[in-house]
C-alpha atoms as a PDB file:
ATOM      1  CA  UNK A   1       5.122  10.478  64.642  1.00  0.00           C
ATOM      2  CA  UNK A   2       6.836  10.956  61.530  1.00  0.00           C
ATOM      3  CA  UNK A   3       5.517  12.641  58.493  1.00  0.00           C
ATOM      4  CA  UNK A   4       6.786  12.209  54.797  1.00  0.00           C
ATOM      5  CA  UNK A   5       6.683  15.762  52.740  1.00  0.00           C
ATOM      6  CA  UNK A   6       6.546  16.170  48.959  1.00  0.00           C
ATOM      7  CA  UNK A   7      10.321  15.781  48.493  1.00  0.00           C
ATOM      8  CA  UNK A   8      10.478  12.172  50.599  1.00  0.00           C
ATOM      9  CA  UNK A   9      12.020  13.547  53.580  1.00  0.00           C
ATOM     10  CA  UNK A  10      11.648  12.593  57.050  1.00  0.00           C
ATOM     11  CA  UNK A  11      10.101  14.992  59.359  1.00  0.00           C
ATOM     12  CA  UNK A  12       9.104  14.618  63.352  1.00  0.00           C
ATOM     13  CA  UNK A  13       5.472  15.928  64.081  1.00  0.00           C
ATOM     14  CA  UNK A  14       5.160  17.432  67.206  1.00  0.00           C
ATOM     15  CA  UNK A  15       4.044  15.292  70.121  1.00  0.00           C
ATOM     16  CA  UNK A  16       1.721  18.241  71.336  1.00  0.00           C
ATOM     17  CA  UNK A  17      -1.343  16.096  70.910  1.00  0.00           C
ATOM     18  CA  UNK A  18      -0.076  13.682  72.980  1.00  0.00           C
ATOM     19  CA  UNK A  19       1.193  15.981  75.590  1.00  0.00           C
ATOM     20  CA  UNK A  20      -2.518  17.279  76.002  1.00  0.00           C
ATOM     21  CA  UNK A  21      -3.883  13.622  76.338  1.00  0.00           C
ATOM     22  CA  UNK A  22      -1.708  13.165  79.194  1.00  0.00           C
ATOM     23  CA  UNK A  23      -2.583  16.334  80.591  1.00  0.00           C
ATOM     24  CA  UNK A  24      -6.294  15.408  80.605  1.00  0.00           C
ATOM     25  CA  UNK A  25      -5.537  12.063  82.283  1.00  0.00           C
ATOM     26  CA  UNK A  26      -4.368  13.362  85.007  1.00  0.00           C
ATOM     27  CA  UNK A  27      -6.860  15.920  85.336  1.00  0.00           C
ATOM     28  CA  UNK A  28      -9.113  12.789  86.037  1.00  0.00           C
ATOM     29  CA  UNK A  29     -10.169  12.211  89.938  1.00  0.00           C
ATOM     30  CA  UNK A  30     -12.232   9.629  91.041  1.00  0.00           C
ATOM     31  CA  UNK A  31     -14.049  11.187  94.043  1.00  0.00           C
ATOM     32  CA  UNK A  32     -11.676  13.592  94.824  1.00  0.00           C
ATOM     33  CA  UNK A  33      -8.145  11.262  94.125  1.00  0.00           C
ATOM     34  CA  UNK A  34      -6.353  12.738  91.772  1.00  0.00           C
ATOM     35  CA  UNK A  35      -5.515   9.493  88.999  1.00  0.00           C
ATOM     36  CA  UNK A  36      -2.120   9.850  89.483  1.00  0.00           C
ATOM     37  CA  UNK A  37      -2.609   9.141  93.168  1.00  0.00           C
ATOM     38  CA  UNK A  38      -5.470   5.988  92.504  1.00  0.00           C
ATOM     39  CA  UNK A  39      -2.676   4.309  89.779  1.00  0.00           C
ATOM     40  CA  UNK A  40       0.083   4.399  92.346  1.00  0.00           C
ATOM     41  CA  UNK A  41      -2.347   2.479  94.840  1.00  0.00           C
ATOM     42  CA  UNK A  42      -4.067   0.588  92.118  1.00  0.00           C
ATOM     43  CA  UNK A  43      -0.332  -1.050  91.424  1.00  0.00           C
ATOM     44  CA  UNK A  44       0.608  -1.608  94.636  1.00  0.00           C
ATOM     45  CA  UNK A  45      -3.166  -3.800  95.073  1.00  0.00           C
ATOM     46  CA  UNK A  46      -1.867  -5.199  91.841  1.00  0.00           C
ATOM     47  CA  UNK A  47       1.624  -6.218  93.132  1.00  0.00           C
ATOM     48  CA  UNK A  48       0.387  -7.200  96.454  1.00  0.00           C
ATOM     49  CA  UNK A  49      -1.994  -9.804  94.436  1.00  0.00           C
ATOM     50  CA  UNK A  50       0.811 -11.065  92.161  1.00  0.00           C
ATOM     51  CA  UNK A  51       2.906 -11.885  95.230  1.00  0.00           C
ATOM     52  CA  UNK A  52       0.540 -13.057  97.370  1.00  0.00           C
ATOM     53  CA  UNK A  53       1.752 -10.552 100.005  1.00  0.00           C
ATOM     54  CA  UNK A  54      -1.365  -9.234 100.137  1.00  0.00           C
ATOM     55  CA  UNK A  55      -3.337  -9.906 103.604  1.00  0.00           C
ATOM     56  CA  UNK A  56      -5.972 -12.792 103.212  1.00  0.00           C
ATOM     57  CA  UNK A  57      -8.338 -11.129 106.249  1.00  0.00           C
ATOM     58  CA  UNK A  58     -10.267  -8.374 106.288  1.00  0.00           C
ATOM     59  CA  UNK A  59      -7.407  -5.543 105.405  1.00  0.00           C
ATOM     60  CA  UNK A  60      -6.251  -6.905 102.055  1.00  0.00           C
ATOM     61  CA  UNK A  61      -9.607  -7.898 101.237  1.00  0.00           C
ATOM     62  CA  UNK A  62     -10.625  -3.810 101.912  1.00  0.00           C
ATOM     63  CA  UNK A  63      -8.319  -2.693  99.748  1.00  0.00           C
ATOM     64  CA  UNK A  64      -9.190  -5.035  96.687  1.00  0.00           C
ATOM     65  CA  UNK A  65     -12.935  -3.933  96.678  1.00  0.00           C
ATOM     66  CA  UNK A  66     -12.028  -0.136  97.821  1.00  0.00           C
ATOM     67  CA  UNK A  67      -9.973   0.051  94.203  1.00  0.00           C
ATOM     68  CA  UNK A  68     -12.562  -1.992  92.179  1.00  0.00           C
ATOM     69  CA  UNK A  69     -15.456  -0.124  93.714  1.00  0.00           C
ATOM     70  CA  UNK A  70     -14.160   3.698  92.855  1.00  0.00           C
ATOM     71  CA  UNK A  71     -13.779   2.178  89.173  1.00  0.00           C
ATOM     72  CA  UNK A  72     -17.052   0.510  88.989  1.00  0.00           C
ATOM     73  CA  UNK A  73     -18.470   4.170  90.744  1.00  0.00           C
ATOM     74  CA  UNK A  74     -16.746   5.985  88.006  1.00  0.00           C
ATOM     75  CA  UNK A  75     -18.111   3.671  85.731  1.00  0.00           C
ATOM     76  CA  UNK A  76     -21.813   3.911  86.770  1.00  0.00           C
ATOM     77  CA  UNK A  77     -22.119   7.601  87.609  1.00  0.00           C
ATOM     78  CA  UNK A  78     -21.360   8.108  83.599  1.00  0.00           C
ATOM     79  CA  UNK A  79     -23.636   5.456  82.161  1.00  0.00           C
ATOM     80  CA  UNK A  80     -26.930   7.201  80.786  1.00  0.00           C
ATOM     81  CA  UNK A  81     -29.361   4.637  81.515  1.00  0.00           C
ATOM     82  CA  UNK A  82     -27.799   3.267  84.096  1.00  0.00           C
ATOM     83  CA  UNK A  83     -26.997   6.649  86.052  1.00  0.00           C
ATOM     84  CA  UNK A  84     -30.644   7.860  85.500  1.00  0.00           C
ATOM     85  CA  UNK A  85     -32.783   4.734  86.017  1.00  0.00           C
ATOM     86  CA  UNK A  86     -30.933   2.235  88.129  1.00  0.00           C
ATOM     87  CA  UNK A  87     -29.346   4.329  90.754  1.00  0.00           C
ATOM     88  CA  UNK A  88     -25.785   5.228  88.986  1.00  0.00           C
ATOM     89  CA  UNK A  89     -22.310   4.961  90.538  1.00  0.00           C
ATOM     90  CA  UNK A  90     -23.160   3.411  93.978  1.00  0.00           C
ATOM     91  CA  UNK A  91     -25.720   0.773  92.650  1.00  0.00           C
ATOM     92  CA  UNK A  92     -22.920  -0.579  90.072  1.00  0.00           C
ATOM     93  CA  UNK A  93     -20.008  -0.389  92.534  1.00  0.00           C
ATOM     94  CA  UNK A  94     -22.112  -3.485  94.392  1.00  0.00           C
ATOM     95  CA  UNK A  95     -22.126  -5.719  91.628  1.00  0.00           C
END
């Protein structure tokens, strides 16, 4: 980011905020995978739809609702109501 001073000159911010953003998001696991891990396999699902080189049986079909159903989990387990009343993570990851 750049930031203008009193005298009109240019000067760079530091990115540290930034820095510590990324940090967080990769502190993030979704039941124990580590988010670096889960976006690595979440692109490959991704690419393997977008070619259609994905399996149409049983084994591509496992992997599409295996990374859909840790996000919907995730997803659940921190909505209030939803966590407290309807059955949280696990409940959601069905629908």
């Amino acid at each position: 980011m750049q930031a203008e001073d009193t005298k009109g000159n240019m000067d760079m911010k530091s990115d540290d905020s930034n820095k510590k953003g990324l940090a967080k998001l990769f502190k993030i696991s979704f039941y124990g995978i580590p988010m670096p891990i889960y976006l690595v396999g979440l692109a490959i699902i991704i690419l393997g739809l977008a070619t259609k080189s994905l399996p149409a049986d049983i084994t591509g079909s496992l992997f599409l609702v295996f990374g859909s159903g840790l996000i919907f989990g995730k997803i659940g387990d921190n909505l209030p109501i939803w966590k407290d009343y309807l059955g949280g993570g696990a409940i959601l990851a069905f629908f």
